[in-house]
C-alpha atoms as a PDB file:
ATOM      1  CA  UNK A   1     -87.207 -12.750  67.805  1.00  0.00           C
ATOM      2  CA  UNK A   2     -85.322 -11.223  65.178  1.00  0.00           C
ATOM      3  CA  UNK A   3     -86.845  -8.487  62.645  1.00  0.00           C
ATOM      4  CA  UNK A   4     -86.542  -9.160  59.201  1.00  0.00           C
ATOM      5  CA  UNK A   5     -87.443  -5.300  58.282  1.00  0.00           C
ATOM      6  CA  UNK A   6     -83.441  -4.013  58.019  1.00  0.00           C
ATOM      7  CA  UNK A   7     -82.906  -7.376  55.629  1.00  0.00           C
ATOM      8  CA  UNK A   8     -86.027  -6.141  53.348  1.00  0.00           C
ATOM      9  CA  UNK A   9     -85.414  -2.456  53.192  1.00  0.00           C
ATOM     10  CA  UNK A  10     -81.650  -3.876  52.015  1.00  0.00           C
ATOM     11  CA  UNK A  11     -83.208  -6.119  49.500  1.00  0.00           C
ATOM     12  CA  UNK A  12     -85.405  -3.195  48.412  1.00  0.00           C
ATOM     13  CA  UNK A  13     -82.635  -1.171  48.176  1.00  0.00           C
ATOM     14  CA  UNK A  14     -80.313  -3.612  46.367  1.00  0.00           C
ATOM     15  CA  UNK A  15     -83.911  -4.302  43.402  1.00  0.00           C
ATOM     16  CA  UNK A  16     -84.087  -0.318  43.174  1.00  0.00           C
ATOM     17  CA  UNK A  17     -80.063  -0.409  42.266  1.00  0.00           C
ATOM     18  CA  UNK A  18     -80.715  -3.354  39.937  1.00  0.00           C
ATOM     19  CA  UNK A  19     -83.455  -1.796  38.197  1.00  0.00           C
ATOM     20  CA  UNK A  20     -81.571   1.390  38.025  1.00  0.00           C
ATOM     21  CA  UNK A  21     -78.728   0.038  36.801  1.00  0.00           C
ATOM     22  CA  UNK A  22     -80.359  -1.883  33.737  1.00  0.00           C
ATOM     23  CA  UNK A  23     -82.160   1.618  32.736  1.00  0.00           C
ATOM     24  CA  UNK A  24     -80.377   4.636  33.605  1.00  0.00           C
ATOM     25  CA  UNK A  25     -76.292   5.930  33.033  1.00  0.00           C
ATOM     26  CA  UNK A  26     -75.523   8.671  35.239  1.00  0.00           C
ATOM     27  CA  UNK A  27     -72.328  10.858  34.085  1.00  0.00           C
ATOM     28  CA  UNK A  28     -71.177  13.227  36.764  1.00  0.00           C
ATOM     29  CA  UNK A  29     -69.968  16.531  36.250  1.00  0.00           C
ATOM     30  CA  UNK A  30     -68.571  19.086  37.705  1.00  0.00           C
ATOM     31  CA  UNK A  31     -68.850  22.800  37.962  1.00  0.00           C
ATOM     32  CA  UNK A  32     -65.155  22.972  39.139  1.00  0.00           C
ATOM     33  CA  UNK A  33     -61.353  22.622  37.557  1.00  0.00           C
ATOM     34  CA  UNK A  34     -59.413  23.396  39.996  1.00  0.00           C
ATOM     35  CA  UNK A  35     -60.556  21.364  42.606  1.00  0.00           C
ATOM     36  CA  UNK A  36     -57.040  19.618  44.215  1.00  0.00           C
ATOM     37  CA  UNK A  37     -58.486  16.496  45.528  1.00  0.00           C
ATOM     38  CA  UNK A  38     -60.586  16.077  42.461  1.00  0.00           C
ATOM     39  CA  UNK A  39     -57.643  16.071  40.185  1.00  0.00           C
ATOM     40  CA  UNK A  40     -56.225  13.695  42.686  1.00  0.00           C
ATOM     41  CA  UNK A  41     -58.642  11.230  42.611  1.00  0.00           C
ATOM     42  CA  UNK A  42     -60.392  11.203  39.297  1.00  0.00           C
ATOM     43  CA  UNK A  43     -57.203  12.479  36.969  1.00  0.00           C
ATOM     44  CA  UNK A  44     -54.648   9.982  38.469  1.00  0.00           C
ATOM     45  CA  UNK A  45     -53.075  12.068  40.986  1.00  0.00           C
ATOM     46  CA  UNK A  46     -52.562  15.242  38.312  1.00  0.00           C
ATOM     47  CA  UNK A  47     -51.422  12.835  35.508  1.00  0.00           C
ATOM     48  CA  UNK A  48     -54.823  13.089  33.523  1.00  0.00           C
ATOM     49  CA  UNK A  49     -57.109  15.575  32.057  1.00  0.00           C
ATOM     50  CA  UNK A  50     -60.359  17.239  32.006  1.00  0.00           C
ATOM     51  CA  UNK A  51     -62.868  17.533  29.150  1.00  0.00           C
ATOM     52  CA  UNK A  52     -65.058  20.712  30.265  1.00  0.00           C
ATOM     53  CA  UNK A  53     -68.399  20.873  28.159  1.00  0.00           C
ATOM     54  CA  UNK A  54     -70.866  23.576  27.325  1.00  0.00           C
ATOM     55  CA  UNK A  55     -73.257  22.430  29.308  1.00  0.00           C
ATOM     56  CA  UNK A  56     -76.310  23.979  27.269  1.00  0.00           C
ATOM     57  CA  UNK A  57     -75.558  22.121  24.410  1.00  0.00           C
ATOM     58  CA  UNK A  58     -75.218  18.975  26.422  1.00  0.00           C
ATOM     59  CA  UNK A  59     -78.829  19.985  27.488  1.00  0.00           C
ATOM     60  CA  UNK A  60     -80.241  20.696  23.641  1.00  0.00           C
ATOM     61  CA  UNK A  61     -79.013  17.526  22.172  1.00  0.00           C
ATOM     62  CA  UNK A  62     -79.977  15.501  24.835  1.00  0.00           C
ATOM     63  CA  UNK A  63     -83.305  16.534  25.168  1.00  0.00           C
ATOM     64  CA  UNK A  64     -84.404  13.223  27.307  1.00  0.00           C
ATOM     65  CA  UNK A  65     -82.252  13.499  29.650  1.00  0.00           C
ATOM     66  CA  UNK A  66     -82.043  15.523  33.431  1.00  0.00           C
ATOM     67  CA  UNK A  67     -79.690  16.961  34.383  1.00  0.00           C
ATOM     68  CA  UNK A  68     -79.552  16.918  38.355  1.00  0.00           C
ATOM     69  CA  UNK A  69     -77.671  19.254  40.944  1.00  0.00           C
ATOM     70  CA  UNK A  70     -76.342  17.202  43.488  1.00  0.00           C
ATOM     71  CA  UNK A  71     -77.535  18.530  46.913  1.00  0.00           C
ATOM     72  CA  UNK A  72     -75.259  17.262  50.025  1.00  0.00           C
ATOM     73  CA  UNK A  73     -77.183  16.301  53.010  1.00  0.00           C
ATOM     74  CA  UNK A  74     -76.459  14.010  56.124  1.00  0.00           C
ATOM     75  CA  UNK A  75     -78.992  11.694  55.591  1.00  0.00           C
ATOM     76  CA  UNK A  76     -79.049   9.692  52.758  1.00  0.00           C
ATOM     77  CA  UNK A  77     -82.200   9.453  50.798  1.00  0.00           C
ATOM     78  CA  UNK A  78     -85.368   7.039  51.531  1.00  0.00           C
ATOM     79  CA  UNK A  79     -86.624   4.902  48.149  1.00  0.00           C
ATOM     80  CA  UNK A  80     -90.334   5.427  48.645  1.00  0.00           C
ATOM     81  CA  UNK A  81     -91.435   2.028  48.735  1.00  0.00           C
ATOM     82  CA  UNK A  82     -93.016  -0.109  47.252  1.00  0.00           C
ATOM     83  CA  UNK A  83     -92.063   1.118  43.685  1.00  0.00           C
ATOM     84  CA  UNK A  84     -93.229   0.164  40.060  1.00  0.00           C
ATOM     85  CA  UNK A  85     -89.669  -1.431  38.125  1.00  0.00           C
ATOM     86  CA  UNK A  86     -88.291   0.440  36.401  1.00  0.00           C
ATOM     87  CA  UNK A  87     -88.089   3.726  39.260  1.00  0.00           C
ATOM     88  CA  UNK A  88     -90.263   6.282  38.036  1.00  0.00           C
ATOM     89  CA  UNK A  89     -88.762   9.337  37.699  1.00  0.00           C
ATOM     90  CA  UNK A  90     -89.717  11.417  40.978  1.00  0.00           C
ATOM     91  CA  UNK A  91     -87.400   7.949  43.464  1.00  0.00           C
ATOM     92  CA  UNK A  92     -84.788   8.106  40.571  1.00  0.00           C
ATOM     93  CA  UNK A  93     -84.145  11.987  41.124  1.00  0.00           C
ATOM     94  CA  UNK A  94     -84.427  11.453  44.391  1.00  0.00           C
ATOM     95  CA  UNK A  95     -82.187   8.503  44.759  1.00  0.00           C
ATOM     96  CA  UNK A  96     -79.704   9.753  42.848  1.00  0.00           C
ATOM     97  CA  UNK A  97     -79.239  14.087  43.382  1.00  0.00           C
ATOM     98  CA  UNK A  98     -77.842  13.121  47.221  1.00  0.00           C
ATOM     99  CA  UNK A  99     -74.848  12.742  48.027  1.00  0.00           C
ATOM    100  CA  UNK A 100     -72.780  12.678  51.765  1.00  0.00           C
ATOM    101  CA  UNK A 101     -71.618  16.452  52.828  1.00  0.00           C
ATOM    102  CA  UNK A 102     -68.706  15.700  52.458  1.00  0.00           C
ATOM    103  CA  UNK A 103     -68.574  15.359  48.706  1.00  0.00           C
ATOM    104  CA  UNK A 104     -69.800  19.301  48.947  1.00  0.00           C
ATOM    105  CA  UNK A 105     -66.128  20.680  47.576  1.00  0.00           C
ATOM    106  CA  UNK A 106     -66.955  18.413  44.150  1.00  0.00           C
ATOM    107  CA  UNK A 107     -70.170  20.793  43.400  1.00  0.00           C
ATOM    108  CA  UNK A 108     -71.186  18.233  41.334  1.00  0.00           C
ATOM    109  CA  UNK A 109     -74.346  17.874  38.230  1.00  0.00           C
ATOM    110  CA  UNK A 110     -75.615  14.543  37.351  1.00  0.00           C
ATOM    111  CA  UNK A 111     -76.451  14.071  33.733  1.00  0.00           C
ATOM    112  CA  UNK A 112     -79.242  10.918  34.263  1.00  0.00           C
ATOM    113  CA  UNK A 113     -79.997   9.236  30.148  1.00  0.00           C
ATOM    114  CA  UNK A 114     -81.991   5.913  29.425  1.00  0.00           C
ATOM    115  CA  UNK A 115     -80.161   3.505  27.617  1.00  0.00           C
ATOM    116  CA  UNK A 116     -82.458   3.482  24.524  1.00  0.00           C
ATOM    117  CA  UNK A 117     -80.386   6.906  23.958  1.00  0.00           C
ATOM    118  CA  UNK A 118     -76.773   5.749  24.394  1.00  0.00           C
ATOM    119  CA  UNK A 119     -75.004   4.330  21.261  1.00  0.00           C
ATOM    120  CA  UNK A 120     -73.383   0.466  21.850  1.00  0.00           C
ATOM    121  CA  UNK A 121     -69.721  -0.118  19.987  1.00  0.00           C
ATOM    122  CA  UNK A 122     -69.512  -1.383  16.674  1.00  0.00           C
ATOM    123  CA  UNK A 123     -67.505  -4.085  17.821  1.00  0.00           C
ATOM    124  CA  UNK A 124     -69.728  -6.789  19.565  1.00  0.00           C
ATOM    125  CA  UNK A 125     -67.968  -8.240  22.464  1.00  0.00           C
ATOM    126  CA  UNK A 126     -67.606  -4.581  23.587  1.00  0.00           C
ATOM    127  CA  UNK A 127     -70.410  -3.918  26.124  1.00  0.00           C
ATOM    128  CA  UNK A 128     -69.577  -0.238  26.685  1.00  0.00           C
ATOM    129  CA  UNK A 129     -72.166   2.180  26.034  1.00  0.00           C
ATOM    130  CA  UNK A 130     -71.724   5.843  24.598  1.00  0.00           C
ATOM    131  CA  UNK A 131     -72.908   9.586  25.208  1.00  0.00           C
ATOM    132  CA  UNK A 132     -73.047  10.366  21.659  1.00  0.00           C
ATOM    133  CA  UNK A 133     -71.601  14.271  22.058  1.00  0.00           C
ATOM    134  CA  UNK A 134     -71.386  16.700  19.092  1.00  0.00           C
ATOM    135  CA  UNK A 135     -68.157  18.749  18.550  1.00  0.00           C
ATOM    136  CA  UNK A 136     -69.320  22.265  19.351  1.00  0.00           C
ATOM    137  CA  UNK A 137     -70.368  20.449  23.224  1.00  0.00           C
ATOM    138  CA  UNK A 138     -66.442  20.165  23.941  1.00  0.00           C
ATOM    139  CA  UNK A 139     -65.311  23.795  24.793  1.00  0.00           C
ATOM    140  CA  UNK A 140     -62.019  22.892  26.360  1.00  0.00           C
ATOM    141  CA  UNK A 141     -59.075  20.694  27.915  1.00  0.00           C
ATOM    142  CA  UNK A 142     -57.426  20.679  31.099  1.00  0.00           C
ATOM    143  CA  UNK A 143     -54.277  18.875  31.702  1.00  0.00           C
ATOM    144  CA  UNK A 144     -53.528  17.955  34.853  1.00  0.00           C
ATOM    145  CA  UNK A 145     -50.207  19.289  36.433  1.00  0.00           C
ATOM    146  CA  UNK A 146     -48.205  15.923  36.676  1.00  0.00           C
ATOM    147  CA  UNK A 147     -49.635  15.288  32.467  1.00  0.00           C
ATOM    148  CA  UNK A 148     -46.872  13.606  29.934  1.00  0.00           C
ATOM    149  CA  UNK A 149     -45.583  15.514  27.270  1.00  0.00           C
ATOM    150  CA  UNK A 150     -46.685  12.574  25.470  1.00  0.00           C
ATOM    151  CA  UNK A 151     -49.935  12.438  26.228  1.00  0.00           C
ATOM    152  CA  UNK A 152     -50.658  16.437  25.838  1.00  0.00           C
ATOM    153  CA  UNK A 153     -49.511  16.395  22.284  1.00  0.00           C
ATOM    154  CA  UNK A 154     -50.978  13.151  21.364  1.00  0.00           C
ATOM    155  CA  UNK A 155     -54.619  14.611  22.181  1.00  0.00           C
ATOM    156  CA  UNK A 156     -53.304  18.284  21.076  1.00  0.00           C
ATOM    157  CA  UNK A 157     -52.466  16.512  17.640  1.00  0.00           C
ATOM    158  CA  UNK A 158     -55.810  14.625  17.897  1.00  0.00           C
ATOM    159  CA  UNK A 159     -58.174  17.936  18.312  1.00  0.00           C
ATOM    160  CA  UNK A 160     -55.898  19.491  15.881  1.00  0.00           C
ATOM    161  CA  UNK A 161     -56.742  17.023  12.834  1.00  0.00           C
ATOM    162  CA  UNK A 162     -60.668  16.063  13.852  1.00  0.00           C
ATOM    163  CA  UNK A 163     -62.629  18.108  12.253  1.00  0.00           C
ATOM    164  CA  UNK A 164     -65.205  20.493  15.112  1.00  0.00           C
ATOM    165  CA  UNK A 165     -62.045  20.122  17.265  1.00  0.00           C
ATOM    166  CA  UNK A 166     -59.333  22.446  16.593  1.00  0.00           C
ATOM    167  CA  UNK A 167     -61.111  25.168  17.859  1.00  0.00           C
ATOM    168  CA  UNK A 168     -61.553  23.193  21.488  1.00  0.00           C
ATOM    169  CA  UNK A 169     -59.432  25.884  24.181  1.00  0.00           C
ATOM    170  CA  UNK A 170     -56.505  24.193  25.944  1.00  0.00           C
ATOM    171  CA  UNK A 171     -55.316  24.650  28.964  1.00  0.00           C
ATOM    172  CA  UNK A 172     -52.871  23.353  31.824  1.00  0.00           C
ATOM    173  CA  UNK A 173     -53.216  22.777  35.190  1.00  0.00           C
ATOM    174  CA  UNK A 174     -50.327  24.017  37.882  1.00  0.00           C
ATOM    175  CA  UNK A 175     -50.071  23.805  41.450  1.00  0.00           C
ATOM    176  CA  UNK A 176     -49.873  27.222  43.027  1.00  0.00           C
ATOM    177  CA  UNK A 177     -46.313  27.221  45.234  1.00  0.00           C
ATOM    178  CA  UNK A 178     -47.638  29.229  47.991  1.00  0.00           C
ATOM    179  CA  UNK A 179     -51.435  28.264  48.419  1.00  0.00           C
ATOM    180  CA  UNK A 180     -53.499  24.576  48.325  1.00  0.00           C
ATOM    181  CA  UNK A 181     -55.008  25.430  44.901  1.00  0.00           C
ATOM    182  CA  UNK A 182     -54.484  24.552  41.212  1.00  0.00           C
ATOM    183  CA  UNK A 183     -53.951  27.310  38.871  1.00  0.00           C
ATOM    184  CA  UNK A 184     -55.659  26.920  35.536  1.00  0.00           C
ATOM    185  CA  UNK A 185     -53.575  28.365  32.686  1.00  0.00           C
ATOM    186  CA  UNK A 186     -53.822  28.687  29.004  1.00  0.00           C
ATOM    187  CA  UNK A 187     -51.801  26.934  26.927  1.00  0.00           C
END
């Protein structure tokens, strides 16, 4: 006879995604820039860039929101069940400040908002939502190594003529020639 309990606990799990999903944006952070196979994988192999935020004022004018350190584990975390939709806050924290050990070189922070707080696109058939984020949050810009000319000085001449933004540091990133490391410079 077969047990149906690893189908439920994977339809529990799948409802507590759902509900998540319909309630809560996550937008992960970092408390790195120089990580190698971050740039690699989340700048387009050194061909993007890197907004880096003062995370305090992330904090003050988003006053419903928590932010999460990610903890690294080997197990990945149990959804207490049964739970009330939408996941109260103690199986959302839980459920989502875990990650595998092997995400540990990311160091990673979890910024966890309700929709109610996000701002939708003035144009309609645009679904995207949006972390409404005040000047003074952006403190800098990191280009990745392999960046375009193009694109640095199209976003250089963009900080340079929105107002808050010309003051936003700027910065490139280089690969070191000796060690496995990228070398953050000032531009």
């Amino acid at each position: 006879m077969k047990s149906n309990v690893p189908d439920a606990a994977q339809r529990h799990q799948a409802q507590f995604g759902t509900d998540l999903e319909q309630h809560t944006r996550i937008i992960c952070l970092s408390q790195r820039n120089d990580g190698i196979l971050m740039w690699a994988h989340y700048a387009d192999r050194h061909k993007g860039f890197v907004v880096g935020f003062r995370s305090e004022l992330l904090r003050r004018n988003h006053p419903h929101s928590e932010f999460l350190k990610v903890h690294y584990g080997l197990q990945r975390p149990l959804v207490p069940y049964p739970y009330v939709a939408p996941p109260d806050k103690d199986q959302l924290i839980t459920a989502v400040s875990q990650k595998s050990l092997e995400w540990k070189y990311e160091e990673e922070w979890r910024l966890l908002i309700n929709v109610t707080y996000l701002r939708k696109d003035q144009d309609p058939t645009n679904t995207n939502l949006y972390l409404p984020i005040p000047p003074e949050a952006i403190d800098q810009v990191i280009f990745g190594s392999r960046c375009s000319d193009p694109l640095v000085t199209r976003i250089d001449a963009a900080l340079e003529s929105t107002p808050g933004f010309n003051r936003v540091r700027r910065f490139k990133g280089r690969l070191d020639p000796k060690l496995f490391r990228i070398l953050v410079e000032k531009l």
